[in-house]
PDB file of N, CA and C in Angstrom:
ATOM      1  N   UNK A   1      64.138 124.802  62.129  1.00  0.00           N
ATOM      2  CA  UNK A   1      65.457 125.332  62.411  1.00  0.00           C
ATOM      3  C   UNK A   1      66.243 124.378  63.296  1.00  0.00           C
ATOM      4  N   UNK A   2      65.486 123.616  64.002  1.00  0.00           N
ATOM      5  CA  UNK A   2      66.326 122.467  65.086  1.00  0.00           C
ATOM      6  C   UNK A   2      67.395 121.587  64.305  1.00  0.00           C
ATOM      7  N   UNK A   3      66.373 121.152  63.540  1.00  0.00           N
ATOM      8  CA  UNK A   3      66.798 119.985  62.673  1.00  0.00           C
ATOM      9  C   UNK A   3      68.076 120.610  61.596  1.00  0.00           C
ATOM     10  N   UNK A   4      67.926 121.504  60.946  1.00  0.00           N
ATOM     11  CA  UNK A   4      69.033 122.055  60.487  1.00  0.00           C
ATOM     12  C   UNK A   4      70.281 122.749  61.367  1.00  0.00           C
ATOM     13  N   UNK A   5      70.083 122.849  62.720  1.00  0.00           N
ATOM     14  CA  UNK A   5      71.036 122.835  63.687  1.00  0.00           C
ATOM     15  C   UNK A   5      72.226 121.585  63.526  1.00  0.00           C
ATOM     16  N   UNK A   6      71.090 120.740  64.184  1.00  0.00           N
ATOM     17  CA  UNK A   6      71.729 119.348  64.109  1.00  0.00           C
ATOM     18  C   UNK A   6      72.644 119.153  63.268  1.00  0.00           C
ATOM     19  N   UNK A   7      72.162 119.318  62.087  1.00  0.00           N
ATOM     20  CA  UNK A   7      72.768 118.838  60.739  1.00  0.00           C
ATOM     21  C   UNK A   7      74.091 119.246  60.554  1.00  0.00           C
ATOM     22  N   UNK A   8      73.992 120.491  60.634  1.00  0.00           N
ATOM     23  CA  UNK A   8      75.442 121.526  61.113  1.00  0.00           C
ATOM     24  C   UNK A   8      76.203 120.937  62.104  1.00  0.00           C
ATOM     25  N   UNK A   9      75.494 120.818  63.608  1.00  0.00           N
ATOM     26  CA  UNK A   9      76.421 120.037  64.496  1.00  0.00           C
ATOM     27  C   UNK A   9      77.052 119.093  64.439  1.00  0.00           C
ATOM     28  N   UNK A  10      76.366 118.513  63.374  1.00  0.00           N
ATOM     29  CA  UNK A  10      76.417 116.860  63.800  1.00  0.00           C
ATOM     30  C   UNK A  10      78.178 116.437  63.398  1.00  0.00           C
ATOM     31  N   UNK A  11      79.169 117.434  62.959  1.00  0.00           N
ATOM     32  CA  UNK A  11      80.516 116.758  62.799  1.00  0.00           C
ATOM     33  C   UNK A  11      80.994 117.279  64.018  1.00  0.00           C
ATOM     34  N   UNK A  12      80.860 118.151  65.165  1.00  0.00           N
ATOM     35  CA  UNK A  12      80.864 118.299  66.328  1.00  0.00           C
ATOM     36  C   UNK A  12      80.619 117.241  67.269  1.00  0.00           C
ATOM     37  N   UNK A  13      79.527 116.471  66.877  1.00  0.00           N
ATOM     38  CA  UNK A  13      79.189 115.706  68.215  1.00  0.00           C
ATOM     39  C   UNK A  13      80.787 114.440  69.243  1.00  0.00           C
ATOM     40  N   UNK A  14      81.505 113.950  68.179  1.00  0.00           N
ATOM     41  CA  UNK A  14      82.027 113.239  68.883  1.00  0.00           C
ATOM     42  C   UNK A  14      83.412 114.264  70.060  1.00  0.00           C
ATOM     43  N   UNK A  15      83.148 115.513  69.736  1.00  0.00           N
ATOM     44  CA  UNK A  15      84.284 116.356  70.369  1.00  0.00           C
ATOM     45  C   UNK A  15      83.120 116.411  71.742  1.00  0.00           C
ATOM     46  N   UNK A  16      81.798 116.967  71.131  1.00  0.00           N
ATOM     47  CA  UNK A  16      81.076 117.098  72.643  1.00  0.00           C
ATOM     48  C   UNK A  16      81.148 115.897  73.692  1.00  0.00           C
ATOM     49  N   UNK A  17      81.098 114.728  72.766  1.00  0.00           N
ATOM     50  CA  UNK A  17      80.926 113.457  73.237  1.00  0.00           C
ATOM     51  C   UNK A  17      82.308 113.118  74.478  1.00  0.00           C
ATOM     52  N   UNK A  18      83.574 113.455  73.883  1.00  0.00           N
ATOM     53  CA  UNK A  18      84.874 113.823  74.146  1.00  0.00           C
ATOM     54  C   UNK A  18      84.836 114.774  75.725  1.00  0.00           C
ATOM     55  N   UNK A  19      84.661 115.896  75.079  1.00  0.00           N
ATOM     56  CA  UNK A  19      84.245 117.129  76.603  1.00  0.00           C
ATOM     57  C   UNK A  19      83.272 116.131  77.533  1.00  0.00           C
ATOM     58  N   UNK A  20      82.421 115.721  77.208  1.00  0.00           N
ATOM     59  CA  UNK A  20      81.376 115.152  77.927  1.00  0.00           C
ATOM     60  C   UNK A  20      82.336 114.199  79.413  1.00  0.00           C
ATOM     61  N   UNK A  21      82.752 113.347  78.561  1.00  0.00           N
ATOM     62  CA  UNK A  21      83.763 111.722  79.388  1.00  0.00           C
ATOM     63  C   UNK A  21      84.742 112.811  79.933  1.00  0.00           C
ATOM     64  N   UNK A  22      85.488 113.568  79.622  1.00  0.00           N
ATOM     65  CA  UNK A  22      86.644 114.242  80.602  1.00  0.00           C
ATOM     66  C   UNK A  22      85.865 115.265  81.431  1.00  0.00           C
ATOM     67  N   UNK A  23      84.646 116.226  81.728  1.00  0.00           N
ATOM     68  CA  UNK A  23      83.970 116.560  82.929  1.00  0.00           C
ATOM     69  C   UNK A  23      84.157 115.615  83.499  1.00  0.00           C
ATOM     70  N   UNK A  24      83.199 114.702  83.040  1.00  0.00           N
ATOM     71  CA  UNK A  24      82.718 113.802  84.418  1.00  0.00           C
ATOM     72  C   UNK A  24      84.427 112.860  84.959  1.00  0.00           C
ATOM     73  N   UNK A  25      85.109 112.977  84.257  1.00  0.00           N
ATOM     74  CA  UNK A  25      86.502 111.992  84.909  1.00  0.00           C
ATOM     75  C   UNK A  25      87.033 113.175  85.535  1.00  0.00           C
ATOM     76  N   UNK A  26      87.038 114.195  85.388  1.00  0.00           N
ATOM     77  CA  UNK A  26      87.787 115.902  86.228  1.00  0.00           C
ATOM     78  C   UNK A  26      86.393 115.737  87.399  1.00  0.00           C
ATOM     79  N   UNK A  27      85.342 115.715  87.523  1.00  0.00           N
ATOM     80  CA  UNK A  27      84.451 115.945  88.632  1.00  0.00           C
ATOM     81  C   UNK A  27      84.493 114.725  89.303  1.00  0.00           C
ATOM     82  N   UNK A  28      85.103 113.230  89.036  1.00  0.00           N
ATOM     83  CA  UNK A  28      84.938 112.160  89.757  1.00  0.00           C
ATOM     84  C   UNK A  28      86.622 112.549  90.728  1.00  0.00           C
ATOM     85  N   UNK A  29      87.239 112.725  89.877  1.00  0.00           N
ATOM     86  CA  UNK A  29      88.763 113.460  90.512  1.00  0.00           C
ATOM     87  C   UNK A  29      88.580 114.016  91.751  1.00  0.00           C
ATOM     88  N   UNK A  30      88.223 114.894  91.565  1.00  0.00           N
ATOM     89  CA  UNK A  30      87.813 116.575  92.382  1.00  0.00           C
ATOM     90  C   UNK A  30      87.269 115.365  93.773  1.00  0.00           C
ATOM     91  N   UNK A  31      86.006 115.320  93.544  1.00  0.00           N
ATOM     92  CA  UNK A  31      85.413 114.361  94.449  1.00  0.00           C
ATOM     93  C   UNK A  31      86.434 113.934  95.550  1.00  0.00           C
ATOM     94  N   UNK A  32      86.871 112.987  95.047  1.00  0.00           N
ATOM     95  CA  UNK A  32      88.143 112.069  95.318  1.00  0.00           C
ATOM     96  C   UNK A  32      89.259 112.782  96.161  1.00  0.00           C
ATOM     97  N   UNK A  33      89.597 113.834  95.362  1.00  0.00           N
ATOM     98  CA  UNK A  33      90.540 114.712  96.126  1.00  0.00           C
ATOM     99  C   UNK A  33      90.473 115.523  96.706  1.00  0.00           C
ATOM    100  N   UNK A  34      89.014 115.867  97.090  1.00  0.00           N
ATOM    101  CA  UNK A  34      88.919 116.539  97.982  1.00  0.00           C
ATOM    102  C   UNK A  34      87.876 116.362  99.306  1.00  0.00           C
ATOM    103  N   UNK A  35      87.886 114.794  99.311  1.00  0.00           N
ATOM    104  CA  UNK A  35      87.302 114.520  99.845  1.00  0.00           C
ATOM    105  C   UNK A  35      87.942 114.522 101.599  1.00  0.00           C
ATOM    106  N   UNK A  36      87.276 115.068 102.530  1.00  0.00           N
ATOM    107  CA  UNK A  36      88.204 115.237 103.749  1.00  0.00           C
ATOM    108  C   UNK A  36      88.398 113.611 104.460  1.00  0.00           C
ATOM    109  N   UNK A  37      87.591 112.817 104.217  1.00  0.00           N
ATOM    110  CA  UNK A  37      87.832 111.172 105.029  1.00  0.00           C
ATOM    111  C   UNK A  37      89.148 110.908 104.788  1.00  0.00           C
ATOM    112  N   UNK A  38      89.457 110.915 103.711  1.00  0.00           N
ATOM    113  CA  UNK A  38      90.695 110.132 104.034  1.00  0.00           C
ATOM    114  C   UNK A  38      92.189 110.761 104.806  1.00  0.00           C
ATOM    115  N   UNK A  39      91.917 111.990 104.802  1.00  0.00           N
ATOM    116  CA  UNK A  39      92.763 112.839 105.652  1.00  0.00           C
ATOM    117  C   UNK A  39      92.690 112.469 107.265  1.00  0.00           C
ATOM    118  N   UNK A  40      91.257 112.594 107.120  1.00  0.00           N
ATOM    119  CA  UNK A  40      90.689 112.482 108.793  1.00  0.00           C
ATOM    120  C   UNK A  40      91.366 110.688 109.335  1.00  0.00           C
ATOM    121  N   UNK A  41      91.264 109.987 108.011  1.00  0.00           N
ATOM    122  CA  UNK A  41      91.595 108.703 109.233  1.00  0.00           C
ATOM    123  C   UNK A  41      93.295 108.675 109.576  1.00  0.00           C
ATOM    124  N   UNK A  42      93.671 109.469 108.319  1.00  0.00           N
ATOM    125  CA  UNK A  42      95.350 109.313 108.454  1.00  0.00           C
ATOM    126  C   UNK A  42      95.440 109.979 109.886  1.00  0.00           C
ATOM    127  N   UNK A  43      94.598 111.164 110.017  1.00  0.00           N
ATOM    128  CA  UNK A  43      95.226 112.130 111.275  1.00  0.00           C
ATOM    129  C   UNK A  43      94.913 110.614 112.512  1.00  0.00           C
ATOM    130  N   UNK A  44      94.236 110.356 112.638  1.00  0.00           N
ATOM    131  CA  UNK A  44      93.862 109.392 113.305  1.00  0.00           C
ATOM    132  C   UNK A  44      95.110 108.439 113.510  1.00  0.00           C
ATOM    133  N   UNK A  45      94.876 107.717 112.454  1.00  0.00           N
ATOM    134  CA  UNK A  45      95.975 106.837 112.474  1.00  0.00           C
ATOM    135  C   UNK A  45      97.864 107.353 112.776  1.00  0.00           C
ATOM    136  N   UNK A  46      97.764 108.170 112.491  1.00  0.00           N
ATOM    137  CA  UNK A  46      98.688 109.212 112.666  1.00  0.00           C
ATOM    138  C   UNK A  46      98.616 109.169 114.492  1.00  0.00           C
ATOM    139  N   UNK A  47      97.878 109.624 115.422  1.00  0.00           N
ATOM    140  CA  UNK A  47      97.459 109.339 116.558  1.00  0.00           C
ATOM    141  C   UNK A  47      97.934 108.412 117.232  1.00  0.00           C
ATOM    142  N   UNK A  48      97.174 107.279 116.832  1.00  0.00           N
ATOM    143  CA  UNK A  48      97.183 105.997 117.046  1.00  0.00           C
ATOM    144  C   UNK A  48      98.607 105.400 117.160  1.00  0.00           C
ATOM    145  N   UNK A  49      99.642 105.499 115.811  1.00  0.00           N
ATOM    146  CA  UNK A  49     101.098 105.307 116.382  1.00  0.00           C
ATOM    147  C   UNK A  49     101.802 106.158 116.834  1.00  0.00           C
ATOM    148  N   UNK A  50     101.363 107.398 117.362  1.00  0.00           N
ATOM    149  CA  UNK A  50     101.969 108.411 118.208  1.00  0.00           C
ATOM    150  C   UNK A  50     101.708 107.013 119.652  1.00  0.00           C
ATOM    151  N   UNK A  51     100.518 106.843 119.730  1.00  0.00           N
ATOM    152  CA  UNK A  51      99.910 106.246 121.595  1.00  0.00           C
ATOM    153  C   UNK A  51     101.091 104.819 121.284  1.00  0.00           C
ATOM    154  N   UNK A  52     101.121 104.175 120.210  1.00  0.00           N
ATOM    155  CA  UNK A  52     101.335 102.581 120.042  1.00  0.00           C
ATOM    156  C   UNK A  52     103.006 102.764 119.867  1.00  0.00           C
ATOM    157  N   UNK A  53     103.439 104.186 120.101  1.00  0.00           N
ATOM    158  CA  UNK A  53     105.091 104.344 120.249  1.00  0.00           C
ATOM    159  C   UNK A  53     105.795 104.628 118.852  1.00  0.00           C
ATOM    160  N   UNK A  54     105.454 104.473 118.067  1.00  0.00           N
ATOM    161  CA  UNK A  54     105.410 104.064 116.551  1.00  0.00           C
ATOM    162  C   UNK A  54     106.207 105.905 115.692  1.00  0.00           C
ATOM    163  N   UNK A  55     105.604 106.759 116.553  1.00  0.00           N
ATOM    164  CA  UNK A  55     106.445 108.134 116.402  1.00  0.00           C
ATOM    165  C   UNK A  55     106.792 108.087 117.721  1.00  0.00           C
ATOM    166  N   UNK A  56     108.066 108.578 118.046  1.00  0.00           N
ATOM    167  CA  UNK A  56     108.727 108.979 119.088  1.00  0.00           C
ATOM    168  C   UNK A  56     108.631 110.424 118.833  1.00  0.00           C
ATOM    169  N   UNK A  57     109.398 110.793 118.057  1.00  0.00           N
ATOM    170  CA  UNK A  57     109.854 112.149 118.337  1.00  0.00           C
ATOM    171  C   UNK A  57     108.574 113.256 117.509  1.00  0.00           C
ATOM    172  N   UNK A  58     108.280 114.012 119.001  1.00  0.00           N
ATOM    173  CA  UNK A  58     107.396 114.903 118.754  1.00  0.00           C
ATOM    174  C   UNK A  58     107.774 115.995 117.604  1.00  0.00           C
ATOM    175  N   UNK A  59     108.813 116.828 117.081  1.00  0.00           N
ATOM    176  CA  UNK A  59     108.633 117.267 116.296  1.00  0.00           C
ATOM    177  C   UNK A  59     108.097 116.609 114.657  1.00  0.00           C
ATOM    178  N   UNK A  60     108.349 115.245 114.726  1.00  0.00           N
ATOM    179  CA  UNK A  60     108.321 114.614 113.330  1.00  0.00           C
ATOM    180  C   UNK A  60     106.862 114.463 113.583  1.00  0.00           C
ATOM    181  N   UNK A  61     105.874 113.901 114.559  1.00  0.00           N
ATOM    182  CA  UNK A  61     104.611 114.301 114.650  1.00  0.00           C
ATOM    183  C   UNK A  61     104.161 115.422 114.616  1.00  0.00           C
ATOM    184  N   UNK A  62     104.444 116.662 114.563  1.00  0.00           N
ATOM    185  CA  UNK A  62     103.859 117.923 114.561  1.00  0.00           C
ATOM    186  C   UNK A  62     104.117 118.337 112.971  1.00  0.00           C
ATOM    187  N   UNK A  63     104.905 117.936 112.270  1.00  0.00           N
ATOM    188  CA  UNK A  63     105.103 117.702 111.373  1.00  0.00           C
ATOM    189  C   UNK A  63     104.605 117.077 110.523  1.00  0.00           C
ATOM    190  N   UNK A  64     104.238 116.007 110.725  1.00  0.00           N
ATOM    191  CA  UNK A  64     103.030 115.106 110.133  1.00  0.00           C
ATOM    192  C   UNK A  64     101.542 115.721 110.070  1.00  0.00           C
ATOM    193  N   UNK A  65     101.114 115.735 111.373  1.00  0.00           N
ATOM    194  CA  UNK A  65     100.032 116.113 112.209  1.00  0.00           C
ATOM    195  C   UNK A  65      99.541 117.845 111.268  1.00  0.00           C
ATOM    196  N   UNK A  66     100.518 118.610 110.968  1.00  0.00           N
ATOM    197  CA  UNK A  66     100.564 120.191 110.337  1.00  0.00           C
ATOM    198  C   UNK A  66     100.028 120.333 108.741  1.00  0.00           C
ATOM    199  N   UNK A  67     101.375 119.013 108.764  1.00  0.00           N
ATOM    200  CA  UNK A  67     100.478 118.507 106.571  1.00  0.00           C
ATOM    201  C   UNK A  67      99.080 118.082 106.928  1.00  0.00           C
ATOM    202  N   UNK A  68      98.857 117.310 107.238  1.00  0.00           N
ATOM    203  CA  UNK A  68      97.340 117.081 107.443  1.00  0.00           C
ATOM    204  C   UNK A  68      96.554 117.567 107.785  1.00  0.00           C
ATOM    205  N   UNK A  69      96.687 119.148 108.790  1.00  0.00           N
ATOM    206  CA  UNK A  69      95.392 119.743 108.880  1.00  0.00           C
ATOM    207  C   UNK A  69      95.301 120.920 107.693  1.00  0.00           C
ATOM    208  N   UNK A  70      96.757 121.049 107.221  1.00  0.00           N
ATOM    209  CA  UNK A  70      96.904 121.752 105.622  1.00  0.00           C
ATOM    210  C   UNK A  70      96.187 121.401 105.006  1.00  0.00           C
ATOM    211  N   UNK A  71      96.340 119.968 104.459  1.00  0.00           N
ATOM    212  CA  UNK A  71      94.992 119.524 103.393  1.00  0.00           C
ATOM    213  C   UNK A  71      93.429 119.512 104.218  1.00  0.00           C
ATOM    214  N   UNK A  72      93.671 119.351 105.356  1.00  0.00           N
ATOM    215  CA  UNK A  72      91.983 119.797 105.942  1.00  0.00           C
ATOM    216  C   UNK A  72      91.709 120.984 105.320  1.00  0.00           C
ATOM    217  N   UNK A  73      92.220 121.876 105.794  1.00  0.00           N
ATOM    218  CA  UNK A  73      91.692 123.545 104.896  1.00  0.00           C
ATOM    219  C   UNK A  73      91.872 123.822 104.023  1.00  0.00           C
ATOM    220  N   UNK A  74      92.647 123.007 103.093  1.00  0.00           N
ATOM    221  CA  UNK A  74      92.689 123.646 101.655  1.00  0.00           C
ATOM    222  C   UNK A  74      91.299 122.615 101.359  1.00  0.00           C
ATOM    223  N   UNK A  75      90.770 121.433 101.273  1.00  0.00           N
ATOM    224  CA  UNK A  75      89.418 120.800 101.606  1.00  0.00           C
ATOM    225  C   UNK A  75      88.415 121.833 101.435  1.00  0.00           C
ATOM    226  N   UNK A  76      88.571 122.123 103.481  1.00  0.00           N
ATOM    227  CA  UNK A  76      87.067 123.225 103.564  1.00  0.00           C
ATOM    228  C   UNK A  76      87.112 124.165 102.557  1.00  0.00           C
ATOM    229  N   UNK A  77      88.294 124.879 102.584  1.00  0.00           N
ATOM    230  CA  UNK A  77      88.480 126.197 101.537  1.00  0.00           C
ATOM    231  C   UNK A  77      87.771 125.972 100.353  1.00  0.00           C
ATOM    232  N   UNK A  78      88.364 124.966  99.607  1.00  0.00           N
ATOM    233  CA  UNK A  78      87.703 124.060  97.941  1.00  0.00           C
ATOM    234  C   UNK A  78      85.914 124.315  98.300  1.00  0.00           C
ATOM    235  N   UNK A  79      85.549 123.253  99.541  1.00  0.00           N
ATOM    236  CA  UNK A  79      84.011 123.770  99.494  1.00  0.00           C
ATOM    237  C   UNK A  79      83.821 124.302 100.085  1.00  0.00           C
ATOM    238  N   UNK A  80      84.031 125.368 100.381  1.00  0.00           N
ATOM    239  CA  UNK A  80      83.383 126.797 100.561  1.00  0.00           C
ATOM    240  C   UNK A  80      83.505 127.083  99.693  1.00  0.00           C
ATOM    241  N   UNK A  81      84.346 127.195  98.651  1.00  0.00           N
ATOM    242  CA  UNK A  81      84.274 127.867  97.447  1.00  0.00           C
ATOM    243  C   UNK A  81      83.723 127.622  96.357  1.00  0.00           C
ATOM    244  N   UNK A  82      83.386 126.188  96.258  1.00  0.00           N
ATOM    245  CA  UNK A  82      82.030 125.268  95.761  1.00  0.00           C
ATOM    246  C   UNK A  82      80.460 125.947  96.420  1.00  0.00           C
ATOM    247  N   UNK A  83      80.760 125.955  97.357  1.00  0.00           N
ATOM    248  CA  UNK A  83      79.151 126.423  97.558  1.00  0.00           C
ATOM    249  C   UNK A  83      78.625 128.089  97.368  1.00  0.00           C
ATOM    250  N   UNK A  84      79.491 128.581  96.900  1.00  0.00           N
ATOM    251  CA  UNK A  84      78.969 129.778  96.041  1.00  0.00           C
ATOM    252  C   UNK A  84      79.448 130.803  97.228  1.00  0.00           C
ATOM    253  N   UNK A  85      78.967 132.042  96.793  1.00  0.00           N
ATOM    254  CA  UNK A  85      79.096 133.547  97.847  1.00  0.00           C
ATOM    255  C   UNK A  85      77.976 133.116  99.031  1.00  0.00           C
ATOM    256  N   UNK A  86      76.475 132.556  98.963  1.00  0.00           N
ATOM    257  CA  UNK A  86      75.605 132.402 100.251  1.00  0.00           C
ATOM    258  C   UNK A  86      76.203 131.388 101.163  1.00  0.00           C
ATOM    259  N   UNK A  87      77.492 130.652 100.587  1.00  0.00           N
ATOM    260  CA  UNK A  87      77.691 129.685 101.380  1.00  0.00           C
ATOM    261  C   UNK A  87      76.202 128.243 101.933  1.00  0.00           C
ATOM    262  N   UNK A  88      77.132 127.162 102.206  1.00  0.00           N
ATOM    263  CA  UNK A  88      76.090 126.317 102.838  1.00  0.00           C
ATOM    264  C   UNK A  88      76.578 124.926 103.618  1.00  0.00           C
TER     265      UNK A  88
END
């Protein structure tokens, strides 16, 4: 019965083949975008020309500083919600 599976499948395979390459390019994405480093160095750097004078005016830093801990929690939120209901 395998083998006559196959046989059937087999004008399917290049669509699976298809699904296959766009997971893994949607899960290399994801990765990528939700990865918290690169947020974390902007806040940083963000910092850094607050001290080096580079922002003056405190509301346009709080402003800055607000988007960036936004994408921090929408981040954690994403994995927490990756790691299932037991959490981890």
């Amino acid at each position: 019965m395998g083998l006559v599976t196959e046989i059937v499948a087999l004008p399917a395979a290049p669509l699976r083949g298809v699904m296959w390459v766009l997971d893994k390019v949607v899960r290399a994405a994801e990765r990528e975008y939700y990865d918290p480093g690169p947020v974390q160095e902007a806040l940083a750097a963000l910092e850094r020309e607050r001290q080096e004078g580079g922002v003056d005016d405190d509301e346009e830093f709080e402003q800055r500083e607000q988007a960036l801990m936004r994408r921090l929690e929408e981040i954690r939120a994403y994995q927490l919600g990756q790691a299932g209901p037991g959490g981890a």
